[in-house]
Protein backbone atom coordinates (compact mmCIF):
# COMPACT_ATOMS: atom_id res chain seq x y z
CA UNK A 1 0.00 0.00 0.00
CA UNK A 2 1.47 3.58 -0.84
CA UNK A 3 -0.61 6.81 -0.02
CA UNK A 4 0.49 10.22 -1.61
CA UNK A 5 -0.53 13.52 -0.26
CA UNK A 6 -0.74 16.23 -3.12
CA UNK A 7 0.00 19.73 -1.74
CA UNK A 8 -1.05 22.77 -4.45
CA UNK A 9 1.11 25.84 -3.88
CA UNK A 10 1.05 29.83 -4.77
CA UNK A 11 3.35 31.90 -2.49
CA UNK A 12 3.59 29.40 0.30
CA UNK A 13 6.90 29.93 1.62
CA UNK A 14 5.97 30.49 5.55
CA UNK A 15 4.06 27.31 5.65
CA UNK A 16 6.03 24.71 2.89
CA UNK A 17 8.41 23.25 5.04
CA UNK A 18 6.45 23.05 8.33
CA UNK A 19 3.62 21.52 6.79
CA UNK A 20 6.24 18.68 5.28
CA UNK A 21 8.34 17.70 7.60
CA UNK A 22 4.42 17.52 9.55
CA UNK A 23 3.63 14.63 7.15
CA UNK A 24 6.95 13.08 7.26
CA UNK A 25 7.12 12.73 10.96
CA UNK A 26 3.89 10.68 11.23
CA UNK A 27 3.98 7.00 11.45
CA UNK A 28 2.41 5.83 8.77
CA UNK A 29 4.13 6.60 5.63
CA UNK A 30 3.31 9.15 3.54
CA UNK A 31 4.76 10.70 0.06
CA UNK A 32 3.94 14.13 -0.86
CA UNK A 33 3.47 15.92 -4.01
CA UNK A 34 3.78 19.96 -4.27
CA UNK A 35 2.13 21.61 -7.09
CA UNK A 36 3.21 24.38 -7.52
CA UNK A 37 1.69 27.34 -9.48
CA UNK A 38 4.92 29.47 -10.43
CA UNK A 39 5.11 30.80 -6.93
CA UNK A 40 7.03 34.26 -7.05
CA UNK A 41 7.90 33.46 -3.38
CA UNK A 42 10.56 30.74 -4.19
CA UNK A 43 7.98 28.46 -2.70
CA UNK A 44 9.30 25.43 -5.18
CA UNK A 45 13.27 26.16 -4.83
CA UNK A 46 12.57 25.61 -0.97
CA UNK A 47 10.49 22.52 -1.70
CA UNK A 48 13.46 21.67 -4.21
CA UNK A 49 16.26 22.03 -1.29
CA UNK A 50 14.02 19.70 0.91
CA UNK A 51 13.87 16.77 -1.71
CA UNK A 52 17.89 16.17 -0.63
CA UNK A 53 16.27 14.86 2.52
CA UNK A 54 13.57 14.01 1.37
CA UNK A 55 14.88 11.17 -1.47
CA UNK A 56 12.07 9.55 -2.99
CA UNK A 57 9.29 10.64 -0.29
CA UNK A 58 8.94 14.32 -1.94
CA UNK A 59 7.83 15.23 -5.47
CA UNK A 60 7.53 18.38 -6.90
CA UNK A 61 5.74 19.46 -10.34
CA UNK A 62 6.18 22.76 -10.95
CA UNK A 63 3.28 24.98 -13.58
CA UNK A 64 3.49 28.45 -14.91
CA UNK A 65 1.10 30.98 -13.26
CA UNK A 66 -2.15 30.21 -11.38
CA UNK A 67 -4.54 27.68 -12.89
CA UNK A 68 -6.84 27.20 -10.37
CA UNK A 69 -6.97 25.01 -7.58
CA UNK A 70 -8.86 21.87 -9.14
CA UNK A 71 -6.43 22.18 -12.28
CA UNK A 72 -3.11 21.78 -9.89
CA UNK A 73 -5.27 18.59 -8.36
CA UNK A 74 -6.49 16.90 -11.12
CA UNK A 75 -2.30 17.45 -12.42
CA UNK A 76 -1.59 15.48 -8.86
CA UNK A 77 -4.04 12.93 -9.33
CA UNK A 78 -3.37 11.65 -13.16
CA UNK A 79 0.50 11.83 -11.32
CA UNK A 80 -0.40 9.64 -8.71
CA UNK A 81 -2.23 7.52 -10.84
CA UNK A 82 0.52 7.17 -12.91
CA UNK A 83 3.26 6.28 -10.04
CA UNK A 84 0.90 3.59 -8.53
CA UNK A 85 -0.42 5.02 -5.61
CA UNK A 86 -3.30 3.19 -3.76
CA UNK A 87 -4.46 6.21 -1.51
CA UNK A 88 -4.67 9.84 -2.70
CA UNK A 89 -4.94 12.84 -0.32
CA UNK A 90 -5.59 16.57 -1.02
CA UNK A 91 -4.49 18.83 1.67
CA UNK A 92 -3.83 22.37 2.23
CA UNK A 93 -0.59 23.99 3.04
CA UNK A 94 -0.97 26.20 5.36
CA UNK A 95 -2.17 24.10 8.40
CA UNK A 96 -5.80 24.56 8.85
CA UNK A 97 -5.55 21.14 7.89
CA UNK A 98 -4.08 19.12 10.65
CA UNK A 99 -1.36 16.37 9.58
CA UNK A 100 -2.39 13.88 11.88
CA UNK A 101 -5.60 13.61 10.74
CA UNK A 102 -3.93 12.07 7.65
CA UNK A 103 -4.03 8.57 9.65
CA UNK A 104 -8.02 8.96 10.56
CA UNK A 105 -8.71 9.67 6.86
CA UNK A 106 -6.87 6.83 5.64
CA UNK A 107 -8.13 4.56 8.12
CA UNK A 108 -11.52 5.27 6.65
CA UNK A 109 -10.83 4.15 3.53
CA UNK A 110 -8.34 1.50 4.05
CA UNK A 111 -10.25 -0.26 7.33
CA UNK A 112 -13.31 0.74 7.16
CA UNK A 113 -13.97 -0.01 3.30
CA UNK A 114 -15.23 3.32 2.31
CA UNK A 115 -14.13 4.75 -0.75
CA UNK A 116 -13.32 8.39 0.23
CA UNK A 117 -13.14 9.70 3.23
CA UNK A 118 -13.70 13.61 4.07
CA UNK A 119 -11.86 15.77 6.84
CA UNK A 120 -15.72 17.19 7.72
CA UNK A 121 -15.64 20.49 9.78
CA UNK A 122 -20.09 19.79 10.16
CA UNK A 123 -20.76 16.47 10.74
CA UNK A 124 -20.64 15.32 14.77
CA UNK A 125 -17.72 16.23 16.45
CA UNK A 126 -16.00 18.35 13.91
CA UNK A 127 -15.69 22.34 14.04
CA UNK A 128 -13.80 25.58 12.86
CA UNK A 129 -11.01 27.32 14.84
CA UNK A 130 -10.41 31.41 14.33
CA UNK A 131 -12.74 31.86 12.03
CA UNK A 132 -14.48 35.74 11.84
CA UNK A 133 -18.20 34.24 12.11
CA UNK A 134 -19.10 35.51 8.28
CA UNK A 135 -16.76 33.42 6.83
CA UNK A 136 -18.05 30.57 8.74
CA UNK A 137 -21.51 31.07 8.33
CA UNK A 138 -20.56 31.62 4.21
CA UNK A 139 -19.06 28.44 4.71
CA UNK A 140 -21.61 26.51 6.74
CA UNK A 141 -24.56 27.77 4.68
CA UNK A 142 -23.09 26.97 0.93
CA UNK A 143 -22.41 23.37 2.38
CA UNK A 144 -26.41 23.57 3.43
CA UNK A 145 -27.23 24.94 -0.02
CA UNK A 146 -25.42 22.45 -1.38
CA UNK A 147 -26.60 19.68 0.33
CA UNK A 148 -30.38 20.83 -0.93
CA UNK A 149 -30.02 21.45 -4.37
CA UNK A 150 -28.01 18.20 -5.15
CA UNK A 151 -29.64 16.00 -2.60
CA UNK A 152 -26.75 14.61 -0.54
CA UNK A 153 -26.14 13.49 2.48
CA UNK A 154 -22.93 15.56 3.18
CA UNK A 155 -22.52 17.63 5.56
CA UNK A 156 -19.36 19.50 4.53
CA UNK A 157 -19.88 19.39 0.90
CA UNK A 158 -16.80 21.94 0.30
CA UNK A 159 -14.12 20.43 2.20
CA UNK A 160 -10.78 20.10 0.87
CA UNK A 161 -9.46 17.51 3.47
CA UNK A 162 -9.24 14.56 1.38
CA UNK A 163 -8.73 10.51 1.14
CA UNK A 164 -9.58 8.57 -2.60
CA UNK A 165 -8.98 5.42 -3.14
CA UNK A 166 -7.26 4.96 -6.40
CA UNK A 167 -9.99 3.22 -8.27
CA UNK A 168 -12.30 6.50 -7.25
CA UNK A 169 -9.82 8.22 -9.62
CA UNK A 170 -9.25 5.53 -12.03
CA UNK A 171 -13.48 5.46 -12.48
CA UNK A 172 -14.41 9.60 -12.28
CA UNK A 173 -13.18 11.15 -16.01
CA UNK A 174 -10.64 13.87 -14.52
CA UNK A 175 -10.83 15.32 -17.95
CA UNK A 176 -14.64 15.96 -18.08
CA UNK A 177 -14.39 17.85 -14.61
CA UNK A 178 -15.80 21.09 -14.72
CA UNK A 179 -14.79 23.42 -12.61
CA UNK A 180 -11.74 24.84 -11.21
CA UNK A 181 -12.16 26.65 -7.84
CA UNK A 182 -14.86 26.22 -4.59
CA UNK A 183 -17.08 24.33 -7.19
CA UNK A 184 -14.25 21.33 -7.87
CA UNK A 185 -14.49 20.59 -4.33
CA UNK A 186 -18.12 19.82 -4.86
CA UNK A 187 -17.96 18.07 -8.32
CA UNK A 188 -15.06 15.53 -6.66
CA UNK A 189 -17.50 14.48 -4.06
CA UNK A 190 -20.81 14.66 -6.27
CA UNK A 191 -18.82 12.61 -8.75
CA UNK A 192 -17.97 10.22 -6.77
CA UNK A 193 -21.22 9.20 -5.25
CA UNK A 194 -22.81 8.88 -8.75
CA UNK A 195 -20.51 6.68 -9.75
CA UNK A 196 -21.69 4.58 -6.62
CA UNK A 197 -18.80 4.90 -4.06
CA UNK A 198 -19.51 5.50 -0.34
CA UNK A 199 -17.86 8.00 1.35
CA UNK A 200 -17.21 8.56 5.25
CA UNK A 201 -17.20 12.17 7.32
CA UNK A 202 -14.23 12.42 9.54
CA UNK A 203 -14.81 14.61 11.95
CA UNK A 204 -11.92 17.40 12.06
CA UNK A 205 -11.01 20.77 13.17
CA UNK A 206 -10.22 23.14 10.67
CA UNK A 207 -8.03 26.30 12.30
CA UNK A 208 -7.71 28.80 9.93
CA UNK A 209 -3.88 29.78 8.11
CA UNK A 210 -1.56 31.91 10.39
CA UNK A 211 0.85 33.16 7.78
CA UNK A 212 0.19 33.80 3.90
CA UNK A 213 -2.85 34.91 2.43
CA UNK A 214 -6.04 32.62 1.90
CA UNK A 215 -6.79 32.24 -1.92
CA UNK A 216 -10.74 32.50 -1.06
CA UNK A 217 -13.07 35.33 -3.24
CA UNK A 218 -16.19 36.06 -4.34
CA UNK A 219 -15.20 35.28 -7.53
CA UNK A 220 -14.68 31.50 -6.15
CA UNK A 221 -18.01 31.56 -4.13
CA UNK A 222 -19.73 32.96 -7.23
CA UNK A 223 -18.77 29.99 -9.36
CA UNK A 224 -20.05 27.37 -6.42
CA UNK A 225 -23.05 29.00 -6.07
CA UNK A 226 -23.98 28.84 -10.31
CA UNK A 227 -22.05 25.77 -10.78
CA UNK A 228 -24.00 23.37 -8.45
CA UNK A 229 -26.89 24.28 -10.32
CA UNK A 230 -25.36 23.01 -13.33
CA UNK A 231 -23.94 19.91 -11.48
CA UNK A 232 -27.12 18.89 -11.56
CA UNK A 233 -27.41 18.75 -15.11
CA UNK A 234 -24.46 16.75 -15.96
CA UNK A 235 -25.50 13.73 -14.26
CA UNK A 236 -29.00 13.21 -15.68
């Protein structure tokens, strides 16, 4: 069994190698792939100086200028597909995503038989740390909305805490995915239940970034918001 966590980058160069050597000090195993979008930090060169003690744990791919969140993943998935991995993780870099909760996530999948697992900030047991209460109540009620206008049982439909199993990503057509910001989030997990896989809530805390600059706008929110609509359109 191999698992791969893919990391997407922009101007990450507070958080990189914390959030690394976070994944490599766990006990179960874990390689990591950085995406990174031509980071003007030096983000990748850091990541690059890492991979000398990192041998074979730590990949890098590096693409020129921002493409969009679900574009750097679906990049880190056909990779992963490609190098054999059984597990597939997406995770954030910037720590509102707690490493350990790698090892809950995969035990879901690789235990408990479920096909993806989600780190859920709203099912039981899960909630948000420093959070200004707008953003969580944006948060909280597009998850709702979600939830009502594609009839799933999902409580955080938007979460980007992350386990597939490889034949999830073997089965969904990464090429025929729509949508590149909060909406891909959506379409993974909508995809994947119409093409009959279970999936698990993990209940997590999310604790918002302490250094760099969240990549959430309106602009982001906007497309979620029209492009669940026309999720469920695709699948009739």
């Amino acid at each position: 069994m191999s698992n791969l966590v893919i990391i997407p980058t922009y101007n990450e160069k507070e958080n990189i190698k914390n959030i690394i050597d976070a994944v490599f000090a766990l006990e179960e195993e874990f390689h990591i792939l950085v995406v990174d979008d031509g980071s003007p930090d030096g983000t990748a060169k850091i990541v690059t100086e890492l991979q000398n003690q990192y041998k074979e744990k730590l990949h890098l791919e590096e693409r020129s200028g921002k493409q969009g969140l679900g574009t750097a993943y679906i990049h880190g998935f056909k990779w992963g597909l490609e190098k054999g991995y059984d597990y597939i993780f997406e995770m954030d870099a910037d720590f509102s995503h707690n490493p350990k909760d790698l090892i809950r996530l995969l035990e879901a999948c690789r235990t408990d038989g479920y096909d993806m697992s989600i780190g859920s900030r709203y099912t039981k047991g899960g909630k948000v740390e420093n959070w200004p209460l707008n953003r969580w109540l944006m948060s909280y009620f597009a998850s709702f909305y979600v939830r009502v206008i594609l009839w799933i049982n999902i409580k955080d439909t938007t979460a980007g805490f992350k386990c597939y199993s490889r034949k999830v990503l073997e089965t969904i057509d990464l090429d025929n995915i729509w949508f590149v910001g909060y909406a891909f989030q959506i379409e993974m997990k909508y995809s994947t239940l119409k093409n009959g896989f279970k999936i698990k809530e993990v209940p997590v805390t999310f604790i918002d970034r302490v250094f760099g600059e969240s990549k959430m706008n309106m602009g982001i929110f906007k497309e979620a918001f029209i492009g669940v609509v026309k999720l469920r359109k695709k699948f009739k």
